[in-house]
Protein backbone atom coordinates (compact mmCIF):
# COMPACT_ATOMS: atom_id res chain seq x y z
CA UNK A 1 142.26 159.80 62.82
CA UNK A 2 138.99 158.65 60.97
CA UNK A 3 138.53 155.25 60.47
CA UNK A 4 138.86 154.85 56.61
CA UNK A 5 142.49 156.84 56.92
CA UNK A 6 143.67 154.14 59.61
CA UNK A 7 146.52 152.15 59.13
CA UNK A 8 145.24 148.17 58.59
CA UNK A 9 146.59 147.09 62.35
CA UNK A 10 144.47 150.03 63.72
CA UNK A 11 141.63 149.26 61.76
CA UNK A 12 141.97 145.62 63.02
CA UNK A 13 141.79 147.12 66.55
CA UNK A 14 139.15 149.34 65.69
CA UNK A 15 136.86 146.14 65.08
CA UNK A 16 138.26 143.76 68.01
CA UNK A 17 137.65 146.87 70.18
CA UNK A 18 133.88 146.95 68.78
CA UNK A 19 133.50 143.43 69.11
CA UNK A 20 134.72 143.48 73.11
CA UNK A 21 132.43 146.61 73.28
CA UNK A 22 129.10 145.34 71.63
CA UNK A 23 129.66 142.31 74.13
CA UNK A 24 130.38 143.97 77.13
CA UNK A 25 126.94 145.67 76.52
CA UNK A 26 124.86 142.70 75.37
CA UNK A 27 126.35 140.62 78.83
CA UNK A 28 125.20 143.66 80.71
CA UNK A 29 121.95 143.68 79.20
CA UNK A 30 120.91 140.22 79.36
CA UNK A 31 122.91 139.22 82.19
CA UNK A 32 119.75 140.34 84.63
CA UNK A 33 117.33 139.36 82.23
CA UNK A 34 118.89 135.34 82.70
CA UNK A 35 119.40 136.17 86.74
CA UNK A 36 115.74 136.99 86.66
CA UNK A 37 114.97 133.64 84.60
CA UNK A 38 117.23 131.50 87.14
CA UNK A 39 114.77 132.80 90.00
CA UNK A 40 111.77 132.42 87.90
CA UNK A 41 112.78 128.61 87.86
CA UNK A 42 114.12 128.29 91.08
CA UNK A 43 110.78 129.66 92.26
CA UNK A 44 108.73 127.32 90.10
CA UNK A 45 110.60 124.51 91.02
CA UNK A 46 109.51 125.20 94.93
CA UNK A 47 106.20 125.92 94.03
CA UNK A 48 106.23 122.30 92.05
CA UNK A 49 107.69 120.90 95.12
CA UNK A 50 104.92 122.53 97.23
CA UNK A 51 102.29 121.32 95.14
CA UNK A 52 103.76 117.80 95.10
CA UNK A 53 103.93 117.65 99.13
CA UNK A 54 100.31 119.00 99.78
CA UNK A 55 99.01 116.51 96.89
CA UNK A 56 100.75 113.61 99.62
CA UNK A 57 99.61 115.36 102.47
CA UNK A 58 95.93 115.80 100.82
CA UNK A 59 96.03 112.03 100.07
CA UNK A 60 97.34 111.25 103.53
CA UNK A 61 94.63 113.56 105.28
CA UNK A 62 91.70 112.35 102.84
CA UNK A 63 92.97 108.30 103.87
CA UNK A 64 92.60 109.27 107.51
CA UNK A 65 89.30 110.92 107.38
CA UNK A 66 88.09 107.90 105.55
CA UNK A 67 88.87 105.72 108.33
CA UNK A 68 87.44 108.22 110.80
CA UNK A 69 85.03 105.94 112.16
CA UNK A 70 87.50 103.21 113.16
CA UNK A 71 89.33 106.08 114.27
CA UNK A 72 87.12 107.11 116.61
CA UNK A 73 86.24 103.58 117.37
CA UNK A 74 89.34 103.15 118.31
CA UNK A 75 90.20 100.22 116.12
CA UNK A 76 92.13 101.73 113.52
CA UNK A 77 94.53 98.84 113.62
CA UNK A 78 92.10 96.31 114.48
CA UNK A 79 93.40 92.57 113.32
CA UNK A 80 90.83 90.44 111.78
CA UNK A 81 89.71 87.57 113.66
CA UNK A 82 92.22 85.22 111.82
CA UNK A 83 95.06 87.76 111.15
CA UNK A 84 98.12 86.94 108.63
CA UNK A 85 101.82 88.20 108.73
CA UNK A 86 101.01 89.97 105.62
CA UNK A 87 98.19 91.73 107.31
CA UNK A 88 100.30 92.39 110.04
CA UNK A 89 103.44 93.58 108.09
CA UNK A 90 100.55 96.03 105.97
CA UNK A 91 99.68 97.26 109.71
CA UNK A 92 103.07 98.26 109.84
CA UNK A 93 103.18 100.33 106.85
CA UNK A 94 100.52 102.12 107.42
CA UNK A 95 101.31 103.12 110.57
CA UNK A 96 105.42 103.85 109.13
CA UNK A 97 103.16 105.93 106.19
CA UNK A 98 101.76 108.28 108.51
CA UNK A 99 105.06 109.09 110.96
CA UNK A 100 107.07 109.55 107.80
CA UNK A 101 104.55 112.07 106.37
CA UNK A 102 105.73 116.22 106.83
CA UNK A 103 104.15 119.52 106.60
CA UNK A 104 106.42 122.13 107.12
CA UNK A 105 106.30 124.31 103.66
CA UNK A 106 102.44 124.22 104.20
CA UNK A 107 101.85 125.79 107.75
CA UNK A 108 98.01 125.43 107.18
CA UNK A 109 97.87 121.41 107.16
CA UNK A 110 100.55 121.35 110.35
CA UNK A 111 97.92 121.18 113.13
CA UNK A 112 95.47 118.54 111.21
CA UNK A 113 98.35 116.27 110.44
CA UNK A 114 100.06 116.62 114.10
CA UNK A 115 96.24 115.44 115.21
CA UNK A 116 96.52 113.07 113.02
CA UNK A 117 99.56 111.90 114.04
CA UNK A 118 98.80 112.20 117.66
CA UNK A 119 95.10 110.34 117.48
CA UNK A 120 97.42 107.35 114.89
CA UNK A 121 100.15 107.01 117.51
CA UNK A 122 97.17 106.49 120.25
CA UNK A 123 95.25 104.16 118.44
CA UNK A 124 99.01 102.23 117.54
CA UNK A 125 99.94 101.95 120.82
CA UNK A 126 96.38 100.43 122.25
CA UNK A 127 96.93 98.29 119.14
CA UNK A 128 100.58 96.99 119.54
CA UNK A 129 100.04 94.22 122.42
CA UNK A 130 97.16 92.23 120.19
CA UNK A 131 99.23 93.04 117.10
CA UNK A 132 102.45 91.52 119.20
CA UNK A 133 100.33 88.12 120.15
CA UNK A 134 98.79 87.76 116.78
CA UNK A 135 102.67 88.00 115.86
CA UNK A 136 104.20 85.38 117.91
CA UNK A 137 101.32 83.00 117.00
CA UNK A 138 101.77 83.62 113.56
CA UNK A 139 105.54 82.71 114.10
CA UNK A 140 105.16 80.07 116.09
CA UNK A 141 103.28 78.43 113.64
CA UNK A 142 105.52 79.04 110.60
CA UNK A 143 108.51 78.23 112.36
CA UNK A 144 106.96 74.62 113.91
CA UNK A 145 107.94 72.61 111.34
CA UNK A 146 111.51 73.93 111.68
CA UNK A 147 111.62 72.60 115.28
CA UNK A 148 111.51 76.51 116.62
CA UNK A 149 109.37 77.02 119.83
CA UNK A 150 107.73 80.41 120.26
CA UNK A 151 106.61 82.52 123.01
CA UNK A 152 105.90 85.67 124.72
CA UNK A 153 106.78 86.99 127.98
CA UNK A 154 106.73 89.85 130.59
CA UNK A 155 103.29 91.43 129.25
CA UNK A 156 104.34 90.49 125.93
CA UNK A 157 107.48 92.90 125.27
CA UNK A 158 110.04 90.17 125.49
CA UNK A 159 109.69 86.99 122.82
CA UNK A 160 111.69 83.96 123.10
CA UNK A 161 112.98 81.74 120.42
CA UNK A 162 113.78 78.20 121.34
CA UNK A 163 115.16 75.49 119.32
CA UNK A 164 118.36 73.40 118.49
CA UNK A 165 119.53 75.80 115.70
CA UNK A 166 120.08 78.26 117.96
CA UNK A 167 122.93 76.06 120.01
CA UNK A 168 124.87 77.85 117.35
CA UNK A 169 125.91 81.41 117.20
CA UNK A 170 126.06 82.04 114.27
CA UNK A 171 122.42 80.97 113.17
CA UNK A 172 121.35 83.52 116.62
CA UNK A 173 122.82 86.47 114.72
CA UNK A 174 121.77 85.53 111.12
CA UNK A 175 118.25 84.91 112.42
CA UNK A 176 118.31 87.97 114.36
CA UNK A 177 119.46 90.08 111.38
CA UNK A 178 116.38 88.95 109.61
CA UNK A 179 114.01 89.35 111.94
CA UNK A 180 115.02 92.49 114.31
CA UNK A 181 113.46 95.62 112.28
CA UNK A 182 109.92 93.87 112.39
CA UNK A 183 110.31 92.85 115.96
CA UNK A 184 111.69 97.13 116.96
CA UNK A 185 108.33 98.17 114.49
CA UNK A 186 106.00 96.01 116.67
CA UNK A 187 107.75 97.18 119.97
CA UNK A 188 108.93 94.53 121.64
CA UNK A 189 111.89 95.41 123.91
CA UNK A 190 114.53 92.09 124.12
CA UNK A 191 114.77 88.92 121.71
CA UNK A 192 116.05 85.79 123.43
CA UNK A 193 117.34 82.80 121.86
CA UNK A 194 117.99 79.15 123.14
CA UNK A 195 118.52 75.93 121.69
CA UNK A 196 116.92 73.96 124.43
CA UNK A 197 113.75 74.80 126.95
CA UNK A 198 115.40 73.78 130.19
CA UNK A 199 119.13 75.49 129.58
CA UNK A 200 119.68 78.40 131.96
CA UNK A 201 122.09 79.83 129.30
CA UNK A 202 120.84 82.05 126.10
CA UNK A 203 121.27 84.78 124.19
CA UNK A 204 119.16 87.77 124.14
CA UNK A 205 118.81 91.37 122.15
CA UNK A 206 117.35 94.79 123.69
CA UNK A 207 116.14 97.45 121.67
């Protein structure tokens, strides 16, 4: 029947039925055109993310080769002659910088950061038992007013904390809480605590 002999209903249907068609078509038509704009984005957001990590790793690379001749020295981490817990603690971060640092969605940097990493992790390890003494010093001498001996022992991996505060457990595992990240970062392997020099009890920490 044409449409301008159709009852009112059917021309009612006749236009719902066109709308549901002409929409039908348009969501076929555009619905690859927005697929292809959600991989456009997806794809510039990984190249933004790409560009971001090879702008750190650039930065991280550039640092290194910078310090190439106290690499090659081999005092990269070399304390100055009157070193500071803030210079230490800055030791630590750079070296914590450099392990945290990744290449893998830029293959071509992976070898010259592994070197990097590899020659660093030398250098920090031929580094650690000056940085360790310069640390219990350093402690020793904040902590002497507070009545806290200080000391190193067994080739300077274990460090001992003596003083009356200590007769008290609860001060042992407060201090410790404070104090056991730097001590794991600089390497040392067991914490002991004491409250007096000559006791044969304590309590001690392994890492």
């Amino acid at each position: 029947m044409p449409f301008i002999e159709a009852t009112p209903t059917k021309k009612r249907l006749y236009v719902v039925a066109g709308y549901i068609i002409f929409w039908i078509i348009m969501a076929t038509v555009f619905s690859g055109d927005i697929a292809d704009m959600k991989k456009a984005e997806a794809e510039a957001a990984k190249q933004d993310s790409i560009k971001a990590e090879q702008q750190v790793q650039n930065t991280l690379i550039q640092e290194v080769k910078d310090d190439s001749i106290a690499l090659a020295k081999g005092n990269y981490y070399e304390l100055s002659p009157n070193p500071t817990m803030d210079e230490i603690k800055a030791l630590i971060k750079k070296h914590s910088d450099i392990n945290l640092q990744g290449g893998a969605n830029i293959p071509e940097r992976e070898s010259t950061l592994n070197y990097v990493k590899a020659e660093e992790q030398k250098q920090w390890d031929k580094a650690l038992p000056g940085i360790r003494k310069a640390f219990v010093k350093i402690t020793k001498d904040g902590l002497w007013e507070n009545d806290i001996n200080v000391y190193d022992a067994d080739g300077g991996k274990t460090i001992w904390f003596v003083g009356g505060t200590f007769a008290a457990n609860r001060n042992i595992k407060s201090f410790h809480e404070k104090i056991e990240k730097t001590l794991k970062q600089l390497g040392f392997k067991r914490a002991c605590y004491k409250w007096i020099e000559h006791s044969n009890e304590y309590t001690y920490y392994d890492f």
